[in-house]
N, C-alpha and C. Protein backbone atom coordinates (compact mmCIF):
# COMPACT_ATOMS: atom_id res chain seq x y z
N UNK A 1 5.38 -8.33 -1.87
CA UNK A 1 4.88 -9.69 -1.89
C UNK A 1 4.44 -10.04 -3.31
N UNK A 2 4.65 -10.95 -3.68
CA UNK A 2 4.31 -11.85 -4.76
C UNK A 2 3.59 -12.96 -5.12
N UNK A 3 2.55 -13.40 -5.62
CA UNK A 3 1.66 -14.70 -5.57
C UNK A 3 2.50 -15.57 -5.93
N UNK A 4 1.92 -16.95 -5.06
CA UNK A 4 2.76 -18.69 -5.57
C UNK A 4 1.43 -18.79 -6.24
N UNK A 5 2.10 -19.92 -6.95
CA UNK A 5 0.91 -21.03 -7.84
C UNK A 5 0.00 -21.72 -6.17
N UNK A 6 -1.04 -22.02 -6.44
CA UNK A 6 -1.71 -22.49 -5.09
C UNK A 6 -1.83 -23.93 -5.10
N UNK A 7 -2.07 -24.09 -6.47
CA UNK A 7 -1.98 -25.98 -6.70
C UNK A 7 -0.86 -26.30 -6.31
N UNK A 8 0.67 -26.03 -6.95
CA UNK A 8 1.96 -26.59 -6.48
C UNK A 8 1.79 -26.36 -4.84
N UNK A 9 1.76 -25.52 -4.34
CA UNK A 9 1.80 -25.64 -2.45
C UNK A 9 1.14 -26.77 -1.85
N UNK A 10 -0.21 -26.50 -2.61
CA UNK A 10 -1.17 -27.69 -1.83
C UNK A 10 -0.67 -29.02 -2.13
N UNK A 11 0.33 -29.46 -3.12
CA UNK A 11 0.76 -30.87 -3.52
C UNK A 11 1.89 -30.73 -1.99
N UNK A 12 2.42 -29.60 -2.16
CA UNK A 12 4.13 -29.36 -1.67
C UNK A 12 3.17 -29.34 -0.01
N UNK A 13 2.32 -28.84 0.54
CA UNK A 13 2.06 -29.17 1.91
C UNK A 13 1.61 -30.59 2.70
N UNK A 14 1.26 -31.15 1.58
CA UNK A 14 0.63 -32.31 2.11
C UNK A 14 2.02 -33.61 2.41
N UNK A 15 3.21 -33.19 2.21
CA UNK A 15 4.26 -34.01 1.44
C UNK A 15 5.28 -33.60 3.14
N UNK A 16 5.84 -32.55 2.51
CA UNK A 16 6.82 -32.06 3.39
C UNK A 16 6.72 -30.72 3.96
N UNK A 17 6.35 -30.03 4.69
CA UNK A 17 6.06 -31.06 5.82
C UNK A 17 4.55 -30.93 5.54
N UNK A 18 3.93 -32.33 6.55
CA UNK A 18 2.49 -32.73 5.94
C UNK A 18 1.57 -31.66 7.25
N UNK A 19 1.67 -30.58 6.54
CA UNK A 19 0.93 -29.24 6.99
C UNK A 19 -0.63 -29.73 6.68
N UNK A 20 -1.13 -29.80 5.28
CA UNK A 20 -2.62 -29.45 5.53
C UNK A 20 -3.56 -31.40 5.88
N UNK A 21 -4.68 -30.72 5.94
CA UNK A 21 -5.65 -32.18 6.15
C UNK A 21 -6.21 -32.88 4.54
N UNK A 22 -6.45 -33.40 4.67
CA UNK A 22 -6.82 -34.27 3.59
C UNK A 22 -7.50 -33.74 2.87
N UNK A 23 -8.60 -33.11 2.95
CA UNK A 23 -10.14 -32.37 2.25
C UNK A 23 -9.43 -31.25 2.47
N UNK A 24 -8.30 -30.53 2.54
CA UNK A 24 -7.77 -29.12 2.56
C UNK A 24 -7.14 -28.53 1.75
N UNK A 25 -7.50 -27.56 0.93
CA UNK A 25 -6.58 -26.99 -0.23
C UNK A 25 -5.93 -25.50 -0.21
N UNK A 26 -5.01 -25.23 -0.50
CA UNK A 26 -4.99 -23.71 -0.90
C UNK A 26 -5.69 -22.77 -1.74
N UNK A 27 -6.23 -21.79 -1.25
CA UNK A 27 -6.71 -20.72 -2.48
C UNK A 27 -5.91 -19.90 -3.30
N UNK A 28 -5.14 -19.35 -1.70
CA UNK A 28 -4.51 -18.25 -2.40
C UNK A 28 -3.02 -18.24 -1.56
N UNK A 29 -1.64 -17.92 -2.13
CA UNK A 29 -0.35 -18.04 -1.53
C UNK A 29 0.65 -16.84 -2.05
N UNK A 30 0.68 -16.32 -0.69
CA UNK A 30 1.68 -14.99 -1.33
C UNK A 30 2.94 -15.08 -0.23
N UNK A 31 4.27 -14.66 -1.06
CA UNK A 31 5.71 -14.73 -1.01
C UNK A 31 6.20 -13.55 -0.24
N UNK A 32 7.00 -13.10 0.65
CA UNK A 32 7.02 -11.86 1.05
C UNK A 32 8.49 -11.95 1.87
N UNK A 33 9.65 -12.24 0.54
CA UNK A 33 10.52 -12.01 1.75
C UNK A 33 10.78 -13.90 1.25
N UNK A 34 11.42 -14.45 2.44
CA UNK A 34 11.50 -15.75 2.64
C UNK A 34 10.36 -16.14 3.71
N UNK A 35 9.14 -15.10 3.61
CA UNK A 35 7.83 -15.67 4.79
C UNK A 35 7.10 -16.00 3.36
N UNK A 36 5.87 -16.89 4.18
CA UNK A 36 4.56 -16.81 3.12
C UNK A 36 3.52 -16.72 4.02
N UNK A 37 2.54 -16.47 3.15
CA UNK A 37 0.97 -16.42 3.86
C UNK A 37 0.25 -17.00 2.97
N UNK A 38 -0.77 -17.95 3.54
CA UNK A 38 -1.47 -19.14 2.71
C UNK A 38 -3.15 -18.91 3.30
N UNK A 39 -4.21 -19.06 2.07
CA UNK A 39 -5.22 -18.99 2.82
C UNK A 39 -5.52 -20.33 2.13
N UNK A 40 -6.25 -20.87 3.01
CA UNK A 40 -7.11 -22.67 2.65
C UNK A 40 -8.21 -22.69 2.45
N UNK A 41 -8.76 -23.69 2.79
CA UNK A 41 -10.63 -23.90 2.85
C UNK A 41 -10.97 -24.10 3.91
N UNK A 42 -9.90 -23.77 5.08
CA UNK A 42 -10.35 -23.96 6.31
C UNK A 42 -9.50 -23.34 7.17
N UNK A 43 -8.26 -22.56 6.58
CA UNK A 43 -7.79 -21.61 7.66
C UNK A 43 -6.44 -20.52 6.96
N UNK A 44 -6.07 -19.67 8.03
CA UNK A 44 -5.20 -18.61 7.65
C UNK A 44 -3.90 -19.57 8.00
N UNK A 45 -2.42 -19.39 6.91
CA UNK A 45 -1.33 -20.12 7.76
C UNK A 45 0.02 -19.27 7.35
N UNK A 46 0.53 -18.93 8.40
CA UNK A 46 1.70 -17.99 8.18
C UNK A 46 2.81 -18.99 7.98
N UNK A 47 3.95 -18.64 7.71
CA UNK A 47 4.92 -19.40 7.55
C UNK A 47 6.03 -18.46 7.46
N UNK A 48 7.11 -18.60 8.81
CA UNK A 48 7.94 -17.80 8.83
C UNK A 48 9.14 -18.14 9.30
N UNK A 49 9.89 -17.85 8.28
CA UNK A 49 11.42 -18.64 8.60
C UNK A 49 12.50 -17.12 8.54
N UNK A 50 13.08 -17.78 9.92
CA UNK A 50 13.93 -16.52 10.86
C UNK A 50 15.48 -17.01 10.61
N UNK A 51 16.16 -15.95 10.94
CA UNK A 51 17.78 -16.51 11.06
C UNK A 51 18.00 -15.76 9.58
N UNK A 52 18.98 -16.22 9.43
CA UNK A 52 19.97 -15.66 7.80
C UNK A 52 19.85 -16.80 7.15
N UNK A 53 20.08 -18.10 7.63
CA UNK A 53 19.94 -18.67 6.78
C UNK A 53 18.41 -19.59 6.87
N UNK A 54 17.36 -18.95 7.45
CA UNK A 54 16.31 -19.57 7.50
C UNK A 54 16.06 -21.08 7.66
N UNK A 55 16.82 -21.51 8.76
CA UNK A 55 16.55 -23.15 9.24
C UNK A 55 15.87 -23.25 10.04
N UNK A 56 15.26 -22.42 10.93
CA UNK A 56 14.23 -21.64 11.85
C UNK A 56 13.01 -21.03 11.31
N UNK A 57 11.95 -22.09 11.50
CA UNK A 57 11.06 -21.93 10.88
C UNK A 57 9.50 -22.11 11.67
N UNK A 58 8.19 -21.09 11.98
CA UNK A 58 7.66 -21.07 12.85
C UNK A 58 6.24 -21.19 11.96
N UNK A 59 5.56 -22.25 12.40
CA UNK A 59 3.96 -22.29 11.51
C UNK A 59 2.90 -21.92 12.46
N UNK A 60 2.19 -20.82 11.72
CA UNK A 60 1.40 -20.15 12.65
C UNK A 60 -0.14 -20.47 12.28
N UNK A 61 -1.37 -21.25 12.56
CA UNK A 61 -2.36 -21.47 12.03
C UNK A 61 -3.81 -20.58 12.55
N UNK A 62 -4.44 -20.10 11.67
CA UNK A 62 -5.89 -19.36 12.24
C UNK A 62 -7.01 -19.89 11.95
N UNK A 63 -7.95 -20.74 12.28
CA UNK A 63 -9.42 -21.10 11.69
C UNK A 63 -10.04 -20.01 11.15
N UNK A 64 -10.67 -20.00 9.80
CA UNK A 64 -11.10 -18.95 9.16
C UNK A 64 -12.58 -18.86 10.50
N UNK A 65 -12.77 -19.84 11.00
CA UNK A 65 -14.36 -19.44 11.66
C UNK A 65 -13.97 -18.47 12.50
N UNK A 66 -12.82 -18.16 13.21
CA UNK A 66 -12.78 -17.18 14.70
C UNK A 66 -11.79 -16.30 13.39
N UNK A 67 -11.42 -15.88 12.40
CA UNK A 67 -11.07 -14.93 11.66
C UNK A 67 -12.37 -13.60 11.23
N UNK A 68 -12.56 -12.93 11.79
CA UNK A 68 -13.94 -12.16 11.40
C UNK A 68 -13.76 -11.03 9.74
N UNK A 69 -12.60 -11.11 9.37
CA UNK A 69 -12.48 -10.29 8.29
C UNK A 69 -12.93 -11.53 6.92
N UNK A 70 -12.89 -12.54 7.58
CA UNK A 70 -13.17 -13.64 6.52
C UNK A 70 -14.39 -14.48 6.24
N UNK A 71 -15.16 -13.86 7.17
CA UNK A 71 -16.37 -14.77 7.10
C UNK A 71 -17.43 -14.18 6.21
């Protein structure tokens, strides 16, 4: 896995697709593969695109409050 820039995502989520909330930013974004894993200011978000050619794509969201490794 590899870190993204967190500013470019948080422009790139709010756009297409409009994933986060308004007052919501990224901290931290790591690459793993054609998956990512994103942490916010308000939750855990997987992002995982299946198939070969990855057009199949599944968004998985966690509230950091019921996350206990994060509080």
């Amino acid at each position: 896995a590899h870190m993204k820039d967190a500013t470019e995502l948080t422009a790139t989520l709010r756009m297409t697709p409009a994933l986060l909330q308004s007052d919501e930013s990224i901290e931290a974004a790591f690459k793993c593969g054609r998956d990512m894993f994103l942490i916010s200011t308000k939750r855990i978000i997987i992002i995982d695109k299946q198939g070969i050619t990855g057009k199949s794509v599944e968004y998985k969201s966690y509230p950091l409050g019921f996350t206990a490794a994060f509080r």
